[in-house]
Every structure is written in structure tokens, then in C-alpha cells.
C-alpha atoms as a PDB file:
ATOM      1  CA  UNK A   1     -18.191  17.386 -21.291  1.00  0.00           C
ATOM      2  CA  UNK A   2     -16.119  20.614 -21.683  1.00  0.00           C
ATOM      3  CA  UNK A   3     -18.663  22.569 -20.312  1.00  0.00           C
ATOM      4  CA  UNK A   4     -18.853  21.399 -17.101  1.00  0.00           C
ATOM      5  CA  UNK A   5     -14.844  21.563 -17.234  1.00  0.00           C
ATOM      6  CA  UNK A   6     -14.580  25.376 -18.232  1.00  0.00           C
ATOM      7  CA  UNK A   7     -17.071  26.311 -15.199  1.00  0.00           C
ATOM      8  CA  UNK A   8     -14.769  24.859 -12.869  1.00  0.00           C
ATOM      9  CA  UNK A   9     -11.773  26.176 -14.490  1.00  0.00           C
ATOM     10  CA  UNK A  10     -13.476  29.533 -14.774  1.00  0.00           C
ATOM     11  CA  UNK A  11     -14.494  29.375 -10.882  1.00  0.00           C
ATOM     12  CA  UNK A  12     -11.471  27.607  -9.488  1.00  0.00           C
ATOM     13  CA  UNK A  13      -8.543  28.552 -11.641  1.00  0.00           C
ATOM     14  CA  UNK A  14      -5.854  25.745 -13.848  1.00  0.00           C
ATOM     15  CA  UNK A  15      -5.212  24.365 -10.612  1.00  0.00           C
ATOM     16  CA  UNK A  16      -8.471  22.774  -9.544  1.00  0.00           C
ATOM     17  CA  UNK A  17      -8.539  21.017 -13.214  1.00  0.00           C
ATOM     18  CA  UNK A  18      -4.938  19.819 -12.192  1.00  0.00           C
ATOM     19  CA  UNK A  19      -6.086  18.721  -8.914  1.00  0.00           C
ATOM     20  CA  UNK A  20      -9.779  16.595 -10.614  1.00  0.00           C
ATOM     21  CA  UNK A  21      -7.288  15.137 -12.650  1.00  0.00           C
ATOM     22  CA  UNK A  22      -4.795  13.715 -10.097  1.00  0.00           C
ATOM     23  CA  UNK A  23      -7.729  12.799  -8.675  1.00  0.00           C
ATOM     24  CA  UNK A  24      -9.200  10.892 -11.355  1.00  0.00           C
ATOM     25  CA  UNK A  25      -5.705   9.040 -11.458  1.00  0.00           C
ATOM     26  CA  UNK A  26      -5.454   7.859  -7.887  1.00  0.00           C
ATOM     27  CA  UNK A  27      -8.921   6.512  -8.093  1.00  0.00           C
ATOM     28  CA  UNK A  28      -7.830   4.154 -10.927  1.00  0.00           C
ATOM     29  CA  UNK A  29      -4.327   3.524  -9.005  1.00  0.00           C
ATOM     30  CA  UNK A  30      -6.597   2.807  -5.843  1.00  0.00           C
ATOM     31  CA  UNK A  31      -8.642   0.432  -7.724  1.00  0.00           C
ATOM     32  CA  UNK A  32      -6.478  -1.591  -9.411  1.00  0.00           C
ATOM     33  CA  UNK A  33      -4.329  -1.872  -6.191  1.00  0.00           C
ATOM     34  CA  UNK A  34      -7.288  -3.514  -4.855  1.00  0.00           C
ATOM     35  CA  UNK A  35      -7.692  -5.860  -7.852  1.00  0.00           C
ATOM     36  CA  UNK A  36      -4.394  -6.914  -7.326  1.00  0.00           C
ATOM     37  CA  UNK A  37      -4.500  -7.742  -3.657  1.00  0.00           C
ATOM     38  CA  UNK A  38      -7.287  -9.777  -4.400  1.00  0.00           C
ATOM     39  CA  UNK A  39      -5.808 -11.267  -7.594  1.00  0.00           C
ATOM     40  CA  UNK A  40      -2.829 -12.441  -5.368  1.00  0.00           C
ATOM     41  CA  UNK A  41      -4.822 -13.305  -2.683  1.00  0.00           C
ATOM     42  CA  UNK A  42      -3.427 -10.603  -0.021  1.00  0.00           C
ATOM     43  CA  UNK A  43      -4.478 -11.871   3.689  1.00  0.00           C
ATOM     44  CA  UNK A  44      -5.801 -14.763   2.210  1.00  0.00           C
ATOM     45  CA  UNK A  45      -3.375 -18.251   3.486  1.00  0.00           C
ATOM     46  CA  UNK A  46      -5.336 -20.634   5.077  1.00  0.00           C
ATOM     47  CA  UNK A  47      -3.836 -23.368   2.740  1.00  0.00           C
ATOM     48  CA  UNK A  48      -0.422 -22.070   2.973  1.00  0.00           C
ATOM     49  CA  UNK A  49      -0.220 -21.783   7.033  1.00  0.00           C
ATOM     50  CA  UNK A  50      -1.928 -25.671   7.147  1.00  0.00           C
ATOM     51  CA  UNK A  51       0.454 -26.398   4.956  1.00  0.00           C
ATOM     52  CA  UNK A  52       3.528 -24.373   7.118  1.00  0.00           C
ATOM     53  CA  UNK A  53       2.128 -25.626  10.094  1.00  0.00           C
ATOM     54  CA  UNK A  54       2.111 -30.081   8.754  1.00  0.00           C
ATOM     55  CA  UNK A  55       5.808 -29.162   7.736  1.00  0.00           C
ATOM     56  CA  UNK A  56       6.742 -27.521  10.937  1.00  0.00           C
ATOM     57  CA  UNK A  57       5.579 -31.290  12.578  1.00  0.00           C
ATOM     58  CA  UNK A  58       7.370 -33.348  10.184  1.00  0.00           C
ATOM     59  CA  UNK A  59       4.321 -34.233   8.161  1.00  0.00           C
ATOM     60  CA  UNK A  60       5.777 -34.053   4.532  1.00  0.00           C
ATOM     61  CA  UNK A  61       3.253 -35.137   2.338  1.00  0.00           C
ATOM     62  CA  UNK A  62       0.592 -33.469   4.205  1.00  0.00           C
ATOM     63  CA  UNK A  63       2.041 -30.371   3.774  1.00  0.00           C
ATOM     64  CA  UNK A  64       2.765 -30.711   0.004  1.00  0.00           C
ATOM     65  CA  UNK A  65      -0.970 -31.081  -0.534  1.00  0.00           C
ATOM     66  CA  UNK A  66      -2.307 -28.535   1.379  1.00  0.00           C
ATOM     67  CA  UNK A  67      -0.031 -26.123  -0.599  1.00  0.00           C
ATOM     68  CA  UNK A  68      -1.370 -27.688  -3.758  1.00  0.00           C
ATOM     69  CA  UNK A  69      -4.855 -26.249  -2.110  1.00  0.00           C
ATOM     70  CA  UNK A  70      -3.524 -22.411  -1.618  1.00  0.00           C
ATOM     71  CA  UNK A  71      -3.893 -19.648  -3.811  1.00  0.00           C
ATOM     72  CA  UNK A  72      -1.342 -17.621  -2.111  1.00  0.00           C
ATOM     73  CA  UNK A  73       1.356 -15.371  -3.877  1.00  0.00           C
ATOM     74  CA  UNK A  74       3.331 -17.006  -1.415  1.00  0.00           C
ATOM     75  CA  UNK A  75       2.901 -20.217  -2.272  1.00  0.00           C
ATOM     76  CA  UNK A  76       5.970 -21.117  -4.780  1.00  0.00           C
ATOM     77  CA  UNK A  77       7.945 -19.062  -2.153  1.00  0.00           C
ATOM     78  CA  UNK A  78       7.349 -21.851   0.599  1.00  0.00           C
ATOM     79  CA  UNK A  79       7.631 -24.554  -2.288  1.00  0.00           C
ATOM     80  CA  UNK A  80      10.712 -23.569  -2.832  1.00  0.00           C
ATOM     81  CA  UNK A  81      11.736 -23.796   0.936  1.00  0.00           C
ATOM     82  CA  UNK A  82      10.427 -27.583   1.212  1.00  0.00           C
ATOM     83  CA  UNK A  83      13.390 -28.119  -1.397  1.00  0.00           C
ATOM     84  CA  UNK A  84      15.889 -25.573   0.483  1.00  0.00           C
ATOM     85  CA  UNK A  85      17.458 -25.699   4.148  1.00  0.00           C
ATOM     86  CA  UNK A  86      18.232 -22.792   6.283  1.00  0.00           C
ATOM     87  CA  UNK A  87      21.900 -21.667   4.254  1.00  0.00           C
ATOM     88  CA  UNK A  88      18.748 -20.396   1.834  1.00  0.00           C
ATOM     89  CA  UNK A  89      17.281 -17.950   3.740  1.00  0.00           C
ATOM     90  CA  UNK A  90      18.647 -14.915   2.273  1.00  0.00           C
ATOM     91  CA  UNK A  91      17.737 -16.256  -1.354  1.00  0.00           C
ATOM     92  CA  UNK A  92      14.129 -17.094  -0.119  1.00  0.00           C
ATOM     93  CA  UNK A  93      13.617 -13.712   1.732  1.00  0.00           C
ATOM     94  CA  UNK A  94      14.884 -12.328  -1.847  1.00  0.00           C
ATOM     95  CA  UNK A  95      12.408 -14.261  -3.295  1.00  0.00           C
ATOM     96  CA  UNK A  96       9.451 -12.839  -1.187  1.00  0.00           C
ATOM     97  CA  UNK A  97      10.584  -9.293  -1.210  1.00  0.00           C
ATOM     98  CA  UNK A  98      10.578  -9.389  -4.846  1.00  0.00           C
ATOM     99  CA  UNK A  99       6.841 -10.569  -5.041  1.00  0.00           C
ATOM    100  CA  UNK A 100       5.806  -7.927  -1.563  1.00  0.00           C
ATOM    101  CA  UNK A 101       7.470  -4.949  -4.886  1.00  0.00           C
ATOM    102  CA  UNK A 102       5.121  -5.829  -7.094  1.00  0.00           C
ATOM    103  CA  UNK A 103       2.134  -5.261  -4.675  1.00  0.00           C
ATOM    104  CA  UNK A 104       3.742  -2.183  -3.430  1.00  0.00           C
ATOM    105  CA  UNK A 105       3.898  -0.759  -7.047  1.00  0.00           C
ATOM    106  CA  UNK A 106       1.989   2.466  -7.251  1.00  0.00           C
ATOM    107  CA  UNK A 107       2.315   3.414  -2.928  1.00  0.00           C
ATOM    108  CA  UNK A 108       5.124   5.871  -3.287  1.00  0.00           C
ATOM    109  CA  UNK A 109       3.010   7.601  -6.207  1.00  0.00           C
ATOM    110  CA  UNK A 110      -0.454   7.752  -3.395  1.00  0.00           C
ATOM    111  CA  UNK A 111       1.885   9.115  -0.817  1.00  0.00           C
ATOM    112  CA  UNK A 112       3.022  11.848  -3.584  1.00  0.00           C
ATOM    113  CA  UNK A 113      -0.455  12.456  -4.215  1.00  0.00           C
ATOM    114  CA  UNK A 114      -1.122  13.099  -0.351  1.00  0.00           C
ATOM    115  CA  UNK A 115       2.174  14.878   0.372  1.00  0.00           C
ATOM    116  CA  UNK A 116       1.520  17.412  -2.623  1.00  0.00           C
ATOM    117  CA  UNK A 117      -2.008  17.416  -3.128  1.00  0.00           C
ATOM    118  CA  UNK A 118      -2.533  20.056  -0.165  1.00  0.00           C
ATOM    119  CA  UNK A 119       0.401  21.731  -1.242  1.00  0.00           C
ATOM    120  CA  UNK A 120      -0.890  22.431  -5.010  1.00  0.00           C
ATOM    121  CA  UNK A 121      -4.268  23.584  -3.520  1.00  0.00           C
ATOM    122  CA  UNK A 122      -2.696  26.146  -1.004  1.00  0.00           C
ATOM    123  CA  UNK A 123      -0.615  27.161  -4.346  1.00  0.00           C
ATOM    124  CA  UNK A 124      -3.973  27.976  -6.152  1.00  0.00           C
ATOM    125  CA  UNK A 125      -5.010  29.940  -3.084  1.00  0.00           C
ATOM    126  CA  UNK A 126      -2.266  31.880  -3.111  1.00  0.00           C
ATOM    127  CA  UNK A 127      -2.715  32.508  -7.016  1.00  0.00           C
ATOM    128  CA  UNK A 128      -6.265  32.893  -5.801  1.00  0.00           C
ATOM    129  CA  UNK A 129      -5.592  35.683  -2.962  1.00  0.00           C
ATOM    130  CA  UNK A 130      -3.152  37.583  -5.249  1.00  0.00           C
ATOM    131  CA  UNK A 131      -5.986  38.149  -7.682  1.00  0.00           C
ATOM    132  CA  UNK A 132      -8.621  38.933  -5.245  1.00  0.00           C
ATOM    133  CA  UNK A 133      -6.227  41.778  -3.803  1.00  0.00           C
ATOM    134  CA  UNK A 134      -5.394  42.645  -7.334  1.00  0.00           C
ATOM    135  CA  UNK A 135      -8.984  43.227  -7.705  1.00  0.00           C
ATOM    136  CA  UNK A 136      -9.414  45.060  -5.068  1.00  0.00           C
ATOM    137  CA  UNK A 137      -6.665  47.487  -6.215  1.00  0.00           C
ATOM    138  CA  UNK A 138      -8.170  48.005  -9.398  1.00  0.00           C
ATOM    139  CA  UNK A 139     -11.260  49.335  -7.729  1.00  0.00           C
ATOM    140  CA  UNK A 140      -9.317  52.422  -5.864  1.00  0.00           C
ATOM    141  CA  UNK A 141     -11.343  54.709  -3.181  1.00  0.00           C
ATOM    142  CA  UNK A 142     -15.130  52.712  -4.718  1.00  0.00           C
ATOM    143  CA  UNK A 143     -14.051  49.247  -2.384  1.00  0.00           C
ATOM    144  CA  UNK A 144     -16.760  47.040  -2.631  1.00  0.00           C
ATOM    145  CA  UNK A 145     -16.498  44.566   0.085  1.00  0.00           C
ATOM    146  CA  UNK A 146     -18.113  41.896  -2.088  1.00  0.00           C
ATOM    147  CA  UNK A 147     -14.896  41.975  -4.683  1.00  0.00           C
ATOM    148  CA  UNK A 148     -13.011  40.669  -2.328  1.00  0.00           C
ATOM    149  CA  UNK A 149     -14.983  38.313  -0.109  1.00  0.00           C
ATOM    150  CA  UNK A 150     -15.782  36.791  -3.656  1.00  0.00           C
ATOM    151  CA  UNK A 151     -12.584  36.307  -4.180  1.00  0.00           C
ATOM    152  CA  UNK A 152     -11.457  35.220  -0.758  1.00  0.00           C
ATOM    153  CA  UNK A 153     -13.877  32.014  -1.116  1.00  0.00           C
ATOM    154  CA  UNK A 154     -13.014  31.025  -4.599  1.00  0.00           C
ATOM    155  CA  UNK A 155      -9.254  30.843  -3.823  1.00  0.00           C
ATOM    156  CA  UNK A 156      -9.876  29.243  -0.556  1.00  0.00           C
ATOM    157  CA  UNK A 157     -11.778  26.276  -2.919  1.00  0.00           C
ATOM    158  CA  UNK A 158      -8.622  24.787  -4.380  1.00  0.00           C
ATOM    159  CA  UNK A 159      -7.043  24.407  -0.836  1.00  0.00           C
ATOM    160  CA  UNK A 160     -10.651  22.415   0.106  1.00  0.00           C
ATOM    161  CA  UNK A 161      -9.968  20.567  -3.795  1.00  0.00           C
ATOM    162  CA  UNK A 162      -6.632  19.612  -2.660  1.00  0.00           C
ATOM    163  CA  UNK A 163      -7.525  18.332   1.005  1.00  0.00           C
ATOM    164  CA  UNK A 164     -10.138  16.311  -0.335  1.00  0.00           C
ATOM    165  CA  UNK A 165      -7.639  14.720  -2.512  1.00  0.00           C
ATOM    166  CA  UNK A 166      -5.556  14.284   0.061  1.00  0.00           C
ATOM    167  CA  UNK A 167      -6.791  12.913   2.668  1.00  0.00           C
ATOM    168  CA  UNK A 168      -8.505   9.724   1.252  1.00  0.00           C
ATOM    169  CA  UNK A 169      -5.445   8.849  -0.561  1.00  0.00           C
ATOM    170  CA  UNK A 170      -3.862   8.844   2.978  1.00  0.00           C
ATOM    171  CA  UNK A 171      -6.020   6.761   4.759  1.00  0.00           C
ATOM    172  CA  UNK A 172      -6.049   4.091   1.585  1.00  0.00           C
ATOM    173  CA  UNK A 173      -2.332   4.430   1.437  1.00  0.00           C
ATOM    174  CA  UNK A 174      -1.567   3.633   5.319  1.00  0.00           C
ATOM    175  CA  UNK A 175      -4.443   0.630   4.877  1.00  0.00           C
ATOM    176  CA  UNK A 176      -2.550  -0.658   1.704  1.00  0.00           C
ATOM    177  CA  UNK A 177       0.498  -0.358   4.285  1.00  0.00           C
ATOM    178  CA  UNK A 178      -0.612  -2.244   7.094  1.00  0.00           C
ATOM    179  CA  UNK A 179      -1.437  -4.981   5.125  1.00  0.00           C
ATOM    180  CA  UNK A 180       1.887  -5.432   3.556  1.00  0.00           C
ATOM    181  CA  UNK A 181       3.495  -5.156   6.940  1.00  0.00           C
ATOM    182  CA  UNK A 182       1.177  -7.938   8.071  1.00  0.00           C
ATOM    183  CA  UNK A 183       1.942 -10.198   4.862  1.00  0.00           C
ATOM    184  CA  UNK A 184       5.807  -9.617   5.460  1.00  0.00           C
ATOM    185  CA  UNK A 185       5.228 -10.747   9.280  1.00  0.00           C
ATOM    186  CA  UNK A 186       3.133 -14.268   7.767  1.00  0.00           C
ATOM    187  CA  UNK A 187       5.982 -14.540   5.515  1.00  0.00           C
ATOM    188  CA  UNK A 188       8.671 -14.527   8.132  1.00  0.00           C
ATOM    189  CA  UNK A 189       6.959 -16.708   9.969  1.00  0.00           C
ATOM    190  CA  UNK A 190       6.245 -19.091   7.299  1.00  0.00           C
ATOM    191  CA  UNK A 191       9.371 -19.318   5.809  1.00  0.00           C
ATOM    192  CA  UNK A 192      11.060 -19.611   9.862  1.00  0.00           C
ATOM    193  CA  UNK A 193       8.748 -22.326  10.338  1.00  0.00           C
ATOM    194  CA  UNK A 194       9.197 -24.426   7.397  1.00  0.00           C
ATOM    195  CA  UNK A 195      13.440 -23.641   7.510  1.00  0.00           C
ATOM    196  CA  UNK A 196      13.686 -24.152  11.401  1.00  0.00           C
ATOM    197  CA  UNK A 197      10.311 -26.954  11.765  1.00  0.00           C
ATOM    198  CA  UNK A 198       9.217 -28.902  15.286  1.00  0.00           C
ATOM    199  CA  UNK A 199       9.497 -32.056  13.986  1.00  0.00           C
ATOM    200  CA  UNK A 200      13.125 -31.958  13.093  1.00  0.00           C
ATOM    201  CA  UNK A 201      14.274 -30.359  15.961  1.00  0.00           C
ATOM    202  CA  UNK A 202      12.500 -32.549  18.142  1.00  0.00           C
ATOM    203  CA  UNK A 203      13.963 -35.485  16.453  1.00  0.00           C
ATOM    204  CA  UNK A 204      17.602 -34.154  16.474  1.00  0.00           C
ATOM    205  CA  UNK A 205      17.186 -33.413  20.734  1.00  0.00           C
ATOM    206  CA  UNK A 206      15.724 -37.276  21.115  1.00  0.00           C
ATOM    207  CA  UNK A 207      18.885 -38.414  19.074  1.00  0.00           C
ATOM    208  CA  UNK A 208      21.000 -36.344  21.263  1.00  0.00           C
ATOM    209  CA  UNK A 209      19.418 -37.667  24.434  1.00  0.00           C
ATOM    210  CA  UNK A 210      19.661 -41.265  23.472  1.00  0.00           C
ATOM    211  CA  UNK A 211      23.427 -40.647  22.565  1.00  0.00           C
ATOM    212  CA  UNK A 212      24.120 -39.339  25.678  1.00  0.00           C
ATOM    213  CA  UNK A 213      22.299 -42.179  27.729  1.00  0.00           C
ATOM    214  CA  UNK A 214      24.488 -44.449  25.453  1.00  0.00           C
ATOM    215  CA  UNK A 215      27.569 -42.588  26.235  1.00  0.00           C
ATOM    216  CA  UNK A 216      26.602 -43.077  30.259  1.00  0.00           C
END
């Protein structure tokens, strides 16, 4: 396996090895993000809106047992809201933010790896460039064009290394993104529902509307 590895370094310089490498760990940071989205069933709350949705119209034990059904990170969140009334908000947001940090664990890491990625490969073109010319020094009045078009296209290779690293990570990073911002939005709304529900509200106005008849 070294083989292979001293070509590259040989052709590309230090900083394409640097570059496989980071590589080689986003992959595995990429991967296991998407084990754990699907481990805490990310996008996935059927159970838990049928449940939000018998709460928010007053049907209690309904609701209890279709969150018994859901697999949902989110689901001891909105437990925890059946039991709470709407002075808990701030403690149950708390509650879900803490649980949306653990999925984002690893995203400021990909968007280092897209940010600098193109950055290290322009470095090892530089490096790349400086030797090329270098070369082309050494050879004095006997310039052989092929020196430095040679070295032109090997240093340009680590700025191509480093924008294929980058840009995947970018795209996987802004979906991993959008999906969070779409679970904070169904959490919001859940735990709104289930604070603020229908059912009570509804019952509260027809007590105030008989009270006032009475009072006429």
C-alpha cells in the first residue's frame, strides 16, 4: 500500500497526501452522520405528529399511544410536554436543542473541510509553481518548454485534489443542514401544538361564551 502512496506523493507533492487523507476522514464523518440520522429517525414522525395532532384535539389517551408507536428522537421531548404547560417552554425548547447538538456534531468540521480544502490545494500549487519556475531557472539559456509545462500541470493537480474535496463535502453539508432546519420547524410546531392545543382553547372560548350569556 505504500507504493501507490509514494507515486502520488512523488507526482503531487505532501499536500495531495494531506488532502486523500482529509478526504478519507470526511467520508467516515459523512457516513456515520448518515447512520445517525437514521438511528434517530431524522424526517421520520408519523407517530409523533398523530400523536401531536390527537393532543392538539383534546384526545389524551389517543395521543399517549400513538407516541408509544414513534421512534422519533423527539419523542420523550413531546412526552415531557403532555406533563408540562406553556411556563415550560423555554425548558422544553432546551430540551430539543440539546438533542438537534448531537445530530449537528461533526457539521462545523465538513464546513472546515470545504472552507480549507480549496485553500490547501491552491497552497500546493503555489509550492507547485515555485518549483516549476525554479526549474526553469536551473536550466539557464537551454529552456525547454516541456520543464515547465510539466510542472505547470502537476501543481495545478492539488488545486483539482482540493476542489474535489471540497465540493462534495459542501453539497452533503448544506443537505445535512436543511434537514435540521426542517426538524427544528416540526419541533416548533409540535411542541406549539401540544403547549397551546385546539381542544383546550376551544373549551376555554365555549366556557367564556356561556358565562357571558349567563351574565346577560
Amino acid at each position: 500500500m505504500l507504493d501507490p502512496l509514494r507515486q502520488i506523493a512523488a507526482l503531487g507533492g505532501p499536500v495531495v497526501l494531506v488532502l486523500i487523507a482529509v478526504s478519507v476522514v470526511t467520508l467516515a464523518t459523512v457516513l456515520y452522520k448518515i447512520w445517525q440520522f437514521a438511528a434517530a429517525g431524522v424526517g421520520r414522525h408519523t407517530a409523533l405528529q398523530e400523536a401531536v395532532a390527537a393532543w392538539d384535539r383534546g384526545e389524551r389517551t389517543q395521543a399517549r399511544a400513538a407516541l408509544g408507536r414513534s421512534k422519533s428522537y423527539l419523542a420523550p421531548v413531546i412526552d415531557m410536554a403532555f406533563s408540562s404547560g406553556p411556563a415550560d417552554a423555554q425548558r422544553l425548547a432546551a430540551e430539543a436543542e440539546t438533542r438537534f447538538a448531537k445530530l449537528e456534531t461533526g457539521f462545523r468540521m465538513l464546513d472546515s473541510v470545504a472552507q480549507l480544502a480549496p485553500l490547501l490545494g491552491l497552497f500546493g500549487t503555489v509550492l507547485g509553481m515555485i518549483e516549476a519556475f525554479q526549474s526553469l531557472q536551473d536550466a539557464g539559456a537551454q529552456v525547454d518548454p516541456s520543464i515547465l509545462a510539466g510542472g505547470i500541470w502537476v501543481a495545478l493537480l492539488t488545486t483539482a485534489v482540493g476542489l474535489v474535496v471540497a465540493m462534495p463535502t459542501a453539497l452533503v453539508l448544506s443537505w445535512f443542514e436543511g434537514r435540521m432546519d426542517a426538524e427544528r420547524v416540526t419541533a416548533e410546531r409540535a411542541l406549539a401544538a401540544v403547549l397551546h392545543p385546539r381542544g383546550t382553547r376551544t373549551g376555554e372560548q365555549a366556557g367564556a361564551d356561556e358565562a357571558a350569556l349567563q351574565g346577560a
